[in-house]
C-alpha atoms as a PDB file:
ATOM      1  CA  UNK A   1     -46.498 -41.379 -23.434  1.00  0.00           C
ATOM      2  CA  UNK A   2     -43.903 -39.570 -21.863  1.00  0.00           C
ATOM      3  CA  UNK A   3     -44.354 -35.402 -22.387  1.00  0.00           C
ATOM      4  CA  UNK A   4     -42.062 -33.549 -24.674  1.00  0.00           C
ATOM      5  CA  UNK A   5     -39.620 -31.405 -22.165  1.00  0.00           C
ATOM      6  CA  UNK A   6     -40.417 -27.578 -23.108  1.00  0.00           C
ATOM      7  CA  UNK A   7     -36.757 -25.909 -24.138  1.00  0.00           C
ATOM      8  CA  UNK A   8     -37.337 -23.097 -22.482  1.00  0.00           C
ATOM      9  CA  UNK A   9     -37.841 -24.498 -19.628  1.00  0.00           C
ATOM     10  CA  UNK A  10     -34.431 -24.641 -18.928  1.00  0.00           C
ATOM     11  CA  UNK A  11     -33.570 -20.957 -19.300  1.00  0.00           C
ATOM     12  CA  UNK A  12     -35.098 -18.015 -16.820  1.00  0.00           C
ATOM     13  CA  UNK A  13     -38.339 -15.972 -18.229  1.00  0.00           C
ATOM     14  CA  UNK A  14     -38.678 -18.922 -20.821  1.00  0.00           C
ATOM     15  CA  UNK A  15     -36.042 -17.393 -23.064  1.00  0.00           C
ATOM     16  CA  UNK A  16     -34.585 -19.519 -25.164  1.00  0.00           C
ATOM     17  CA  UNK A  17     -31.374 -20.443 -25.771  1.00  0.00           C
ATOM     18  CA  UNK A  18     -29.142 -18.229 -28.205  1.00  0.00           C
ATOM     19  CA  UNK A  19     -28.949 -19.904 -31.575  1.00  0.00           C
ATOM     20  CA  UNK A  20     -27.208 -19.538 -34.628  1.00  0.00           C
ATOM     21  CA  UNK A  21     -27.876 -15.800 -35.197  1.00  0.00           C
ATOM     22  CA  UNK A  22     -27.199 -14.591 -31.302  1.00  0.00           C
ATOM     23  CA  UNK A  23     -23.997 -16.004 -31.454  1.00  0.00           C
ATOM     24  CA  UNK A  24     -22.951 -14.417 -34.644  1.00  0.00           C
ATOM     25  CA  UNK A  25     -24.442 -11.251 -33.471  1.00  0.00           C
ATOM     26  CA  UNK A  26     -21.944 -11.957 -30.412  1.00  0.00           C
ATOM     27  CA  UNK A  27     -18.550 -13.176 -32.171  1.00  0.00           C
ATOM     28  CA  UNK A  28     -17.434  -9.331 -32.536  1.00  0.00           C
ATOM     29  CA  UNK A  29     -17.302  -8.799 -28.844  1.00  0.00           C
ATOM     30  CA  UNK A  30     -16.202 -12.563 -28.339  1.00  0.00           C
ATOM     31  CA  UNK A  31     -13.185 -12.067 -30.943  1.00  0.00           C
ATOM     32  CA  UNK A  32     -12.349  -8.776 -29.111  1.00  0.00           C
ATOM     33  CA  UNK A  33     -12.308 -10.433 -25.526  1.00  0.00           C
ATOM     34  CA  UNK A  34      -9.970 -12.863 -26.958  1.00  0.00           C
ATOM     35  CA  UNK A  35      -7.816 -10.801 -28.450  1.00  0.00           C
ATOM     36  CA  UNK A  36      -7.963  -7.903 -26.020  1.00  0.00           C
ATOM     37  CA  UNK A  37      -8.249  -9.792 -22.456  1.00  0.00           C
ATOM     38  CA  UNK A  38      -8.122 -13.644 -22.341  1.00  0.00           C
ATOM     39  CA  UNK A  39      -4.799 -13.902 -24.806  1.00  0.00           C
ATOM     40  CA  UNK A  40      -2.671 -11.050 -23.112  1.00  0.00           C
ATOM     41  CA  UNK A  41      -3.810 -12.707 -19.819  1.00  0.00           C
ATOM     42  CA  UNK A  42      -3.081 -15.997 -20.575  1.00  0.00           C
ATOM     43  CA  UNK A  43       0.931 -14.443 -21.741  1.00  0.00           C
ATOM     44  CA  UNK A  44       0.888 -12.343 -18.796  1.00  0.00           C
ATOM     45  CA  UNK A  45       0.107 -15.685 -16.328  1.00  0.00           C
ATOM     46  CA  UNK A  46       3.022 -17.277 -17.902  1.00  0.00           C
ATOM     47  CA  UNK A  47       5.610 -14.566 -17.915  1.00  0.00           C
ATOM     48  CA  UNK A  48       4.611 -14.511 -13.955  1.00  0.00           C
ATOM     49  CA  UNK A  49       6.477 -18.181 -13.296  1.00  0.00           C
ATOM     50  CA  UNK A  50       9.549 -16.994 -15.615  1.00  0.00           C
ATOM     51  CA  UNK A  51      12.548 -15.487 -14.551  1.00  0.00           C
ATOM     52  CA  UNK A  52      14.783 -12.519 -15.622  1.00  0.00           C
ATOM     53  CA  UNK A  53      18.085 -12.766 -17.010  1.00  0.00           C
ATOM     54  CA  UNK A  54      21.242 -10.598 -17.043  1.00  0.00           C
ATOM     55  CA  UNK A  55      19.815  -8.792 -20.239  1.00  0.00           C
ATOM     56  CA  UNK A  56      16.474  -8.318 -18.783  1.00  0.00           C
ATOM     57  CA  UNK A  57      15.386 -11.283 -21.011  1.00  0.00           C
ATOM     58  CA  UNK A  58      12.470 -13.590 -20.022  1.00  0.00           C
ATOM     59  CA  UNK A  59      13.615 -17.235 -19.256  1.00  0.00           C
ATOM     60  CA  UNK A  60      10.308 -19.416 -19.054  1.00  0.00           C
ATOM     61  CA  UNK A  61      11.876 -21.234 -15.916  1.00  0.00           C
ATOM     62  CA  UNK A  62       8.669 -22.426 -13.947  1.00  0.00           C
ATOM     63  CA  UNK A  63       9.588 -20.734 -10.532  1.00  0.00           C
ATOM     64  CA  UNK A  64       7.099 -19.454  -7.730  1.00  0.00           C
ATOM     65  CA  UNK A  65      10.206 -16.710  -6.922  1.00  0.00           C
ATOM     66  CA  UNK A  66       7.856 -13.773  -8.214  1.00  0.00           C
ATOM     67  CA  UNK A  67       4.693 -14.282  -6.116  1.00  0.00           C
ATOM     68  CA  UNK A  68       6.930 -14.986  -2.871  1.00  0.00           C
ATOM     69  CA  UNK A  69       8.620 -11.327  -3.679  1.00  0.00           C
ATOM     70  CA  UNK A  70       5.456  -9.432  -3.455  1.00  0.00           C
ATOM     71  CA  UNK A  71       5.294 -10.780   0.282  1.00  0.00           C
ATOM     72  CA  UNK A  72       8.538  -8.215   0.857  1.00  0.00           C
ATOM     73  CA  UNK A  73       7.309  -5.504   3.490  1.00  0.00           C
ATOM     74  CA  UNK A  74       7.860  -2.653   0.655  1.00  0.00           C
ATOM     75  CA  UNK A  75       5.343  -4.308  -1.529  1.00  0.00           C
ATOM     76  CA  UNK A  76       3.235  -5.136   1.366  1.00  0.00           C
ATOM     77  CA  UNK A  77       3.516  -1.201   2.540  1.00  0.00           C
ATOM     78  CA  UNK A  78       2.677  -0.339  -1.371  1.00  0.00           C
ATOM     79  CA  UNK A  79      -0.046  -2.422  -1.591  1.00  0.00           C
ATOM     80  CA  UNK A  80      -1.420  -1.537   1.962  1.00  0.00           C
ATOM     81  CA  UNK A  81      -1.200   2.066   0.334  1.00  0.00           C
ATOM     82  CA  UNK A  82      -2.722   1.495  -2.372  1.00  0.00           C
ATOM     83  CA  UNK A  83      -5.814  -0.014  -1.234  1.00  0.00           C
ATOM     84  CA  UNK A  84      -5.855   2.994   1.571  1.00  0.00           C
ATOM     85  CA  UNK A  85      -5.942   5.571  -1.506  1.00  0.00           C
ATOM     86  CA  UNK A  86      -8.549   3.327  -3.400  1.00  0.00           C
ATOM     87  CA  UNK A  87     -10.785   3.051  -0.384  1.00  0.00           C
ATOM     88  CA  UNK A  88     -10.800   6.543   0.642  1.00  0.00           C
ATOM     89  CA  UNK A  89     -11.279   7.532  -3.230  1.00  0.00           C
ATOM     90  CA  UNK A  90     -14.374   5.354  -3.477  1.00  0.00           C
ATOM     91  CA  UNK A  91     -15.912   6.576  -0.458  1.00  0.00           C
ATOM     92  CA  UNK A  92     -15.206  10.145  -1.194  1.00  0.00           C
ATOM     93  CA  UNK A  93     -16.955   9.541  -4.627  1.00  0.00           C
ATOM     94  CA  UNK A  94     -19.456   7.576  -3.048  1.00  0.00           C
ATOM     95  CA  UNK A  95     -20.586  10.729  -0.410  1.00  0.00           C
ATOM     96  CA  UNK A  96     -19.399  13.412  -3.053  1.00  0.00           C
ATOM     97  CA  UNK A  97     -21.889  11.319  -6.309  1.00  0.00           C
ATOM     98  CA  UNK A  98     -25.164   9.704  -4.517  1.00  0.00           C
ATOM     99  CA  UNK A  99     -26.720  13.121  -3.883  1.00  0.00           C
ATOM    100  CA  UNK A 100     -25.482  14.190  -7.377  1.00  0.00           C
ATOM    101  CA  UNK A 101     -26.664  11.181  -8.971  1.00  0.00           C
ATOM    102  CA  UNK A 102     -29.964  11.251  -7.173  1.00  0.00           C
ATOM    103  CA  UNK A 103     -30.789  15.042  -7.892  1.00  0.00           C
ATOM    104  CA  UNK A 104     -30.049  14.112 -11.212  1.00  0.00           C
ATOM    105  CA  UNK A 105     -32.339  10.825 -11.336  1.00  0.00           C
ATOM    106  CA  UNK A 106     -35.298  13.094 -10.252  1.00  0.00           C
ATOM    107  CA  UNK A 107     -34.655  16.183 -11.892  1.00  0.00           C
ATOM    108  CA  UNK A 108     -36.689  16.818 -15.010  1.00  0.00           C
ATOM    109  CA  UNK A 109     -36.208  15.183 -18.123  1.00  0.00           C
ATOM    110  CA  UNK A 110     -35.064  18.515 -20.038  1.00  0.00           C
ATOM    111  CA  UNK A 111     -32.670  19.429 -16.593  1.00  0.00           C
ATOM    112  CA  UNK A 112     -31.801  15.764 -16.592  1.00  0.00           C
ATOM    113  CA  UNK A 113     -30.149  15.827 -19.959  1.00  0.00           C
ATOM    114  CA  UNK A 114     -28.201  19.043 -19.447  1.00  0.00           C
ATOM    115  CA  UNK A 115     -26.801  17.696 -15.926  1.00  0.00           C
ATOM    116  CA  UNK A 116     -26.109  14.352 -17.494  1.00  0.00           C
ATOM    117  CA  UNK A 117     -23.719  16.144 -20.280  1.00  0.00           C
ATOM    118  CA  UNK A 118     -21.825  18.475 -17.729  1.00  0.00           C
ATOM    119  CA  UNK A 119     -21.458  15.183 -16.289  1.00  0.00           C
ATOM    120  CA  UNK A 120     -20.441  13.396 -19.179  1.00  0.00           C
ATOM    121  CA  UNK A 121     -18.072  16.269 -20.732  1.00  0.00           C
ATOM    122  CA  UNK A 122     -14.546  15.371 -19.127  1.00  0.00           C
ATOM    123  CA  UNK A 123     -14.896  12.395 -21.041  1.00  0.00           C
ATOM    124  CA  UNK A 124     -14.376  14.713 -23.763  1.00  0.00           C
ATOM    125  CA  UNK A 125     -11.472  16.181 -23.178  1.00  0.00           C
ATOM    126  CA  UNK A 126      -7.786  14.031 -22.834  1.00  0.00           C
ATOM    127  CA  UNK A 127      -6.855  12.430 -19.608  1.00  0.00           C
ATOM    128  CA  UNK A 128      -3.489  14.350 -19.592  1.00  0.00           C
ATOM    129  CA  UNK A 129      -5.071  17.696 -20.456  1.00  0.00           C
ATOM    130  CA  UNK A 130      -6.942  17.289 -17.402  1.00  0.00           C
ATOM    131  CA  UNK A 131      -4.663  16.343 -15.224  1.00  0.00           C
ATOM    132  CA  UNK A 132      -2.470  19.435 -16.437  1.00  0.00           C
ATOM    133  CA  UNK A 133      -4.772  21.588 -16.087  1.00  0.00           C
ATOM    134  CA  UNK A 134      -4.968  20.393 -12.373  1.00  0.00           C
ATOM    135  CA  UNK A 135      -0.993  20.568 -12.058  1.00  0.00           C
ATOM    136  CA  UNK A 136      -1.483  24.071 -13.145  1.00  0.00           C
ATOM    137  CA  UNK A 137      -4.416  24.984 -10.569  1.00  0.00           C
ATOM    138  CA  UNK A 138      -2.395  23.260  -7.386  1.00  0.00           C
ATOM    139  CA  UNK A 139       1.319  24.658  -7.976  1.00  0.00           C
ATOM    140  CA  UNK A 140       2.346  27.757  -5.659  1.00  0.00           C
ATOM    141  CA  UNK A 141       1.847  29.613  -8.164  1.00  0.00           C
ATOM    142  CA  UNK A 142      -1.483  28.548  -9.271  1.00  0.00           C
ATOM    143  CA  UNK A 143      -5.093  29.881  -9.290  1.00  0.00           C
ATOM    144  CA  UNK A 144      -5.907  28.323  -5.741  1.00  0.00           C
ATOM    145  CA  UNK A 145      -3.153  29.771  -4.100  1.00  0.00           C
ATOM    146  CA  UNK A 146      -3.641  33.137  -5.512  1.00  0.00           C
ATOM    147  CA  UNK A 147      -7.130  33.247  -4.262  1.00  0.00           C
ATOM    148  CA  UNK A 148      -6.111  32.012  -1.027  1.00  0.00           C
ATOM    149  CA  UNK A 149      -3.701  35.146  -0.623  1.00  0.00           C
ATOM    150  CA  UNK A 150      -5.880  37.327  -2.291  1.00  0.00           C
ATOM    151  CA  UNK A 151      -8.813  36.608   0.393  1.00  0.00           C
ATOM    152  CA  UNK A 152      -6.199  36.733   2.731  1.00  0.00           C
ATOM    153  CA  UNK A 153      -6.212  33.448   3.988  1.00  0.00           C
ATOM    154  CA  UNK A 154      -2.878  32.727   3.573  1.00  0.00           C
ATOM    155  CA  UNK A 155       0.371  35.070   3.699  1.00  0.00           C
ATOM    156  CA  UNK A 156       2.330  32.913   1.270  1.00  0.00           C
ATOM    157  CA  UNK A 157       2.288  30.308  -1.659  1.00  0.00           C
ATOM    158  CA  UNK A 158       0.536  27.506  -0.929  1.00  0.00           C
ATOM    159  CA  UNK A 159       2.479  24.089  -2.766  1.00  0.00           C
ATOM    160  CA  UNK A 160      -0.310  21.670  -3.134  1.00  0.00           C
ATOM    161  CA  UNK A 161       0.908  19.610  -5.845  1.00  0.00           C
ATOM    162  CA  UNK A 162       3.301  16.879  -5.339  1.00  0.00           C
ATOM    163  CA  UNK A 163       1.595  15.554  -2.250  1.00  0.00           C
ATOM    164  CA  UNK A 164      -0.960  13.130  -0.933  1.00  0.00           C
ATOM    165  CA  UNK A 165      -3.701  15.925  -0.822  1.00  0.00           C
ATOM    166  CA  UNK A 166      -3.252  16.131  -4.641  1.00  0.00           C
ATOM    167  CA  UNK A 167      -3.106  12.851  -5.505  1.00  0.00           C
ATOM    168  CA  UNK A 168      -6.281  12.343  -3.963  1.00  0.00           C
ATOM    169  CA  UNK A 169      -8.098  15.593  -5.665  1.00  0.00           C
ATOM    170  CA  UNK A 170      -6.391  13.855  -9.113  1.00  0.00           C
ATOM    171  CA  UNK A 171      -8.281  10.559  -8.195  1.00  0.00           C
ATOM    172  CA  UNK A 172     -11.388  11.826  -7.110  1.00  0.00           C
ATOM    173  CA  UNK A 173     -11.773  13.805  -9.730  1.00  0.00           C
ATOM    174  CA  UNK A 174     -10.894  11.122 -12.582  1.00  0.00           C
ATOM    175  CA  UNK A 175     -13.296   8.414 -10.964  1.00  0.00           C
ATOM    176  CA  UNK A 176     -16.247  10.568 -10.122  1.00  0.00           C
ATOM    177  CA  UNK A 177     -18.303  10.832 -12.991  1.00  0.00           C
ATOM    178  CA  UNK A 178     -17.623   6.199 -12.638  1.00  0.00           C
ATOM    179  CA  UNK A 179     -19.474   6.802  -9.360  1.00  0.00           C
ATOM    180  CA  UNK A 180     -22.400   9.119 -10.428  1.00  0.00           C
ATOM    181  CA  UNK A 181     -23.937   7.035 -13.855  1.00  0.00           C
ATOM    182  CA  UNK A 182     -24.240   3.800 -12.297  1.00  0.00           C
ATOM    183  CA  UNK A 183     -26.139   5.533  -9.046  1.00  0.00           C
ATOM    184  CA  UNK A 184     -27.722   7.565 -11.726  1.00  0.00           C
ATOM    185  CA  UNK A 185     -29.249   4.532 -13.712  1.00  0.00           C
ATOM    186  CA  UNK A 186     -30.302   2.862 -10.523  1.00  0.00           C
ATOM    187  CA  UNK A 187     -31.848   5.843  -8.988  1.00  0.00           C
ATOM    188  CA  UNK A 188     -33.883   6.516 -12.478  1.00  0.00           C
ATOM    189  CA  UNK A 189     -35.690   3.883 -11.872  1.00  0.00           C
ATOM    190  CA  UNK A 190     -36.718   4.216  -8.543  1.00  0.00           C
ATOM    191  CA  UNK A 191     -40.396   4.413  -8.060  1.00  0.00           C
ATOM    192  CA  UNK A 192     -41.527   7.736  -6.637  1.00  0.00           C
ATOM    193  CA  UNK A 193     -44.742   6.150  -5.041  1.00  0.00           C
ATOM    194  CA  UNK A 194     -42.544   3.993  -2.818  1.00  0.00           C
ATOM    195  CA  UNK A 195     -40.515   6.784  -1.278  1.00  0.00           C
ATOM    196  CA  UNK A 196     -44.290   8.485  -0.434  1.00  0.00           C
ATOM    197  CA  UNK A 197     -45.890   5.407   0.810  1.00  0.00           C
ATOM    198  CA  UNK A 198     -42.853   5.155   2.962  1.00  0.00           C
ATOM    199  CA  UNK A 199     -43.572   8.866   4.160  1.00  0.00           C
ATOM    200  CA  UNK A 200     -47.185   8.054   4.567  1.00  0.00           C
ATOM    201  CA  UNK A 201     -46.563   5.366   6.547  1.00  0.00           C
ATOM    202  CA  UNK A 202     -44.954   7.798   9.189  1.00  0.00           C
ATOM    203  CA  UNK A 203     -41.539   7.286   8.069  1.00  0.00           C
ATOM    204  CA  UNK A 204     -39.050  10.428   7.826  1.00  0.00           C
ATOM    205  CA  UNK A 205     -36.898  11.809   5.190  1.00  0.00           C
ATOM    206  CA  UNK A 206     -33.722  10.064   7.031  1.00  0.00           C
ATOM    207  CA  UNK A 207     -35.557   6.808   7.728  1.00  0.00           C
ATOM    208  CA  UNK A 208     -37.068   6.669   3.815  1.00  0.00           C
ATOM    209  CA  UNK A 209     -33.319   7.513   2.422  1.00  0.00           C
ATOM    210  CA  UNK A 210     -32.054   4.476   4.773  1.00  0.00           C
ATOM    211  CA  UNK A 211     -34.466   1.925   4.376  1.00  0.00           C
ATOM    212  CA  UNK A 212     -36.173   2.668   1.305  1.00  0.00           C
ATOM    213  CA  UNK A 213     -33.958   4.499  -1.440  1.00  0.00           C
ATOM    214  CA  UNK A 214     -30.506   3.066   0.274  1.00  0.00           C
ATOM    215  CA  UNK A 215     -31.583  -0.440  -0.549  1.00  0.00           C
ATOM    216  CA  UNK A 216     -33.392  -0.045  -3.831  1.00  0.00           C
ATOM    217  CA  UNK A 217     -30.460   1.662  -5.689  1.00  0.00           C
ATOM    218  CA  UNK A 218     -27.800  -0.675  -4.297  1.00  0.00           C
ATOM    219  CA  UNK A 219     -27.075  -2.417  -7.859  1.00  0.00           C
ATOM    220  CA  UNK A 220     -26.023   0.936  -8.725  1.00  0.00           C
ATOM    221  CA  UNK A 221     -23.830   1.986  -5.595  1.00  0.00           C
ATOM    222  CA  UNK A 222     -22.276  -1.587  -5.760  1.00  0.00           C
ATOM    223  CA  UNK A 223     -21.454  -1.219  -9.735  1.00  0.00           C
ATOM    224  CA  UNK A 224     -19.944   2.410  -8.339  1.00  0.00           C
ATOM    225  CA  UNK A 225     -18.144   1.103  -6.048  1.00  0.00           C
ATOM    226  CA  UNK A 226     -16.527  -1.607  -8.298  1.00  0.00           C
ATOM    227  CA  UNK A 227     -15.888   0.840 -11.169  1.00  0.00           C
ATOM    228  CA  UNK A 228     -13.988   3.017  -8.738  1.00  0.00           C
ATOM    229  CA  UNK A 229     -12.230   1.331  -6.247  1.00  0.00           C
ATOM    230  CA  UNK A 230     -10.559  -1.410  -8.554  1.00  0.00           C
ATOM    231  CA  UNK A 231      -8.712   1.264 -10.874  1.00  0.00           C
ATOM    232  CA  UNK A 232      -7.833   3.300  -8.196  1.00  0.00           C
ATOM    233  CA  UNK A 233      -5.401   0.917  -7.048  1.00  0.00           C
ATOM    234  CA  UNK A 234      -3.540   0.726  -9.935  1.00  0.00           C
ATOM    235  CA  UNK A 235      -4.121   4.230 -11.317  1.00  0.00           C
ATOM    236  CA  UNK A 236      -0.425   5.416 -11.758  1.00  0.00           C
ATOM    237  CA  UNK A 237      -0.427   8.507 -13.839  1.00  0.00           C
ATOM    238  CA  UNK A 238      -1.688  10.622 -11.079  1.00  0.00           C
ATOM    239  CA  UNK A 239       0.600   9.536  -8.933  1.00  0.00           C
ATOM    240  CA  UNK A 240       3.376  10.328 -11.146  1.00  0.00           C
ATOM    241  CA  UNK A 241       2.021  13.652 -12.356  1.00  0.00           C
ATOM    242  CA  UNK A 242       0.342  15.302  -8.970  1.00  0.00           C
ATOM    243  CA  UNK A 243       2.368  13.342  -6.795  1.00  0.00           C
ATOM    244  CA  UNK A 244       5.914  13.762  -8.450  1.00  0.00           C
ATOM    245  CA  UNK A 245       6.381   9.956  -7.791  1.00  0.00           C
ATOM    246  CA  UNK A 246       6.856  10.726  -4.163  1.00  0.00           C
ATOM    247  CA  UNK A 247       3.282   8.424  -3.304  1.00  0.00           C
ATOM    248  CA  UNK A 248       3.807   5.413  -4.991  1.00  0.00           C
ATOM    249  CA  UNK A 249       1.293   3.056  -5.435  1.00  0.00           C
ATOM    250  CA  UNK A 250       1.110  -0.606  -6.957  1.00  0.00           C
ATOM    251  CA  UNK A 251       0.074   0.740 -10.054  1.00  0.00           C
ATOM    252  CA  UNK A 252       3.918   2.752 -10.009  1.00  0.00           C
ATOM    253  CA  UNK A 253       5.905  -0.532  -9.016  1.00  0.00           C
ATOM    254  CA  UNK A 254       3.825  -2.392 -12.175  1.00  0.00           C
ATOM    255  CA  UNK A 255       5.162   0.139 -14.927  1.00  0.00           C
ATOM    256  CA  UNK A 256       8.237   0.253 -13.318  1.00  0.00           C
ATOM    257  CA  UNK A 257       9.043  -3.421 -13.812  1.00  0.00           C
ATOM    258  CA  UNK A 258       8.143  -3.280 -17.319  1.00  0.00           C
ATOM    259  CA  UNK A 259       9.530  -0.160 -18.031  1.00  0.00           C
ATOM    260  CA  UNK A 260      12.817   1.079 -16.284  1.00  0.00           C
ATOM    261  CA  UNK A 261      13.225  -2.465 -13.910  1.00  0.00           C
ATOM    262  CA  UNK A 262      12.892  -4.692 -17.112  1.00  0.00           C
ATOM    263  CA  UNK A 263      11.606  -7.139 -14.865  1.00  0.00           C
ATOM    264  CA  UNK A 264       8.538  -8.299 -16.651  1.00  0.00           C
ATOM    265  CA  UNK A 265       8.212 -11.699 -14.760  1.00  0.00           C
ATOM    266  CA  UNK A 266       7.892 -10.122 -11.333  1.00  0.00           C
ATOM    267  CA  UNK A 267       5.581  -7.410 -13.242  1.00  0.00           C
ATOM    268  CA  UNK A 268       3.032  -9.788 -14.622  1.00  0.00           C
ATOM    269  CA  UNK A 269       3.280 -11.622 -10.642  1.00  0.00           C
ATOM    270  CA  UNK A 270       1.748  -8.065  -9.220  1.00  0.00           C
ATOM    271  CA  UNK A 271      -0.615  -7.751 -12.028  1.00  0.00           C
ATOM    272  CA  UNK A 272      -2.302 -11.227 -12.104  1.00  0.00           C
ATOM    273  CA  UNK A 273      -1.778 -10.541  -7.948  1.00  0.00           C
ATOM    274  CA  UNK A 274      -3.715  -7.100  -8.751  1.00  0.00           C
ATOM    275  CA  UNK A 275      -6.051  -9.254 -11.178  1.00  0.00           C
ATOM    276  CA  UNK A 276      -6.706 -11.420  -8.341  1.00  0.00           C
ATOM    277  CA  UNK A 277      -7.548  -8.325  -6.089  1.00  0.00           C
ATOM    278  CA  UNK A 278     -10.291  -7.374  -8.882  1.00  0.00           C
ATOM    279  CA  UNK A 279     -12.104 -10.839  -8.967  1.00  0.00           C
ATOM    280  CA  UNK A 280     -11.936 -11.085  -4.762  1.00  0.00           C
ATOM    281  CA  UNK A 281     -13.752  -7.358  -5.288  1.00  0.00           C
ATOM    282  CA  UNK A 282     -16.156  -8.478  -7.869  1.00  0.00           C
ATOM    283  CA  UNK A 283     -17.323 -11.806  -6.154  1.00  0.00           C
ATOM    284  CA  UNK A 284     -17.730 -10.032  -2.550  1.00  0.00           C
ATOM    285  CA  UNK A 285     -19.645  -7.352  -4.234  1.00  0.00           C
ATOM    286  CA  UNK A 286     -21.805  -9.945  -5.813  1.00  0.00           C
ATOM    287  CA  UNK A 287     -22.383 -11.914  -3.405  1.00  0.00           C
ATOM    288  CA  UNK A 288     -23.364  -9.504  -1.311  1.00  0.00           C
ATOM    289  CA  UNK A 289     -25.529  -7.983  -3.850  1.00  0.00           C
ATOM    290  CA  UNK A 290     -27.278 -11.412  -4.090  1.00  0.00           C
ATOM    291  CA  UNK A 291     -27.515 -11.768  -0.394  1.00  0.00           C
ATOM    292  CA  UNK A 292     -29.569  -8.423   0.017  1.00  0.00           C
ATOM    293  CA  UNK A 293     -31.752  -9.694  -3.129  1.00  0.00           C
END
């Protein structure tokens, strides 16, 4: 008599399959997904093979026009930007939020929850606000160039804003606290008595950090990485605010076509291109993750 195949065999940990009730539990988030990310995906995929007419009309006219345009040297230059800015963003975060993130991880629980709100608290406060506030900080007339003069440092005004130096405190300081939490979760859960053993073993602080608590929290420095580097690129309210449009990146050109350009065709090209970007990011990360595991 042939054996009766256990069911959850076939799924890790012998779960079992979701039935009935999981996927009910799961149609909210399913619904919203459709509605919220596969549907306006799916329109802007098709606007990207369209054209533009004289009225700034879309004319569903299956041409490959768009995508070849984003090979023009000024979007090439933009884009080349824009990943520059995103890299050096994520590893600023990266060396600016693993010792935060760590301290954090081992600080006391009571500590931990104070750190984890100051943390947590721009969150609370609107986007715009904060970036305003920042405007008002790097101006000539602001509270870092006053203190400069005032400890004599400087003889003038110093203009920060409107430049690449404060377009990059704008995106380091948005993406941060993206950096620190997923370090932060990974690091929580690091087991103390493996960082000792390592010492005990004859193993320094340097060599632990490298080959011990490096390679045990790299889910979380991976997740950071992903969380910071893929907005980055198309962050473009920074740009317009702290850099007064004079550092464009691809984030720029894609409101521009859909706002002053009324090109939405070649707009949904560079964001399914951008898209693209996110999934190339997502499956190296990944794989590499997997290939470490």
């Amino acid at each position: 008599m042939t054996p009766r195949a256990d069911p959850r065999a076939a799924t890790p940990a012998g779960r079992r399959p979701p039935g009935l009730a999981g996927w009910l539990l799961l149609s909210p988030m399913l619904l919203w997904l459709v509605l919220f990310v596969v549907a306006p995906t799916a329109i802007l995929f098709v606007y990207s093979f369209g054209q533009r007419d004289e009225l700034g009309q879309v004319v569903f006219d299956f041409t490959w026009s768009n995508y070849a345009r984003i090979l023009d040297p000024i979007y090439l230059r933009i884009l080349s930007r824009s990943l520059w800015y995103a890299g050096l963003t994520t590893g600023i975060c990266l060396v600016a939020g693993y010792p935060m993130a760590f301290y954090i991880a081992r600080a006391p629980v009571q500590r931990r929850s104070l750190l984890l709100l100051l943390v947590m608290i721009p969150f609370w406060i609107s986007f715009l606000l904060r970036t305003y506030a920042w405007i008002s900080l790097l101006n000539g007339e602001g509270l870092v160039s006053a203190l400069l003069q005032w400890l004599r440092l400087l003889s003038g005004p110093l203009e920060l804003l409107y430049s690449p130096i404060a377009v990059m405190i704008g995106l380091v300081y948005t993406y941060l606290p993206f950096m620190i939490l997923p370090i932060f979760t990974s690091a929580e859960k690091l087991d103390p008595s493996l960082i000792e053993a390592a010492l005990d073993l004859g193993a320094g602080p340097w060599r632990a950090f490298a080959h011990v608590i490096i390679p045990l929290t790299k889910p979380g420095i991976y997740a950071g990485v992903l969380l910071v580097f893929v907005p980055s690129i198309g962050m473009f309210a920074v740009t317009d605010l702290m850099g007064g449009a004079r550092v464009p990146m691809i984030g720029n050109v894609i409101q521009n076509q859909f706002g002053q350009a009324r090109d939405w065709p070649f707009g949904a090209a560079l964001g399914i291109t951008f898209l693209a970007l996110f999934v190339i990011a997502f499956w190296c990360l990944h794989e590499r993750g997997e290939t470490k595991a």
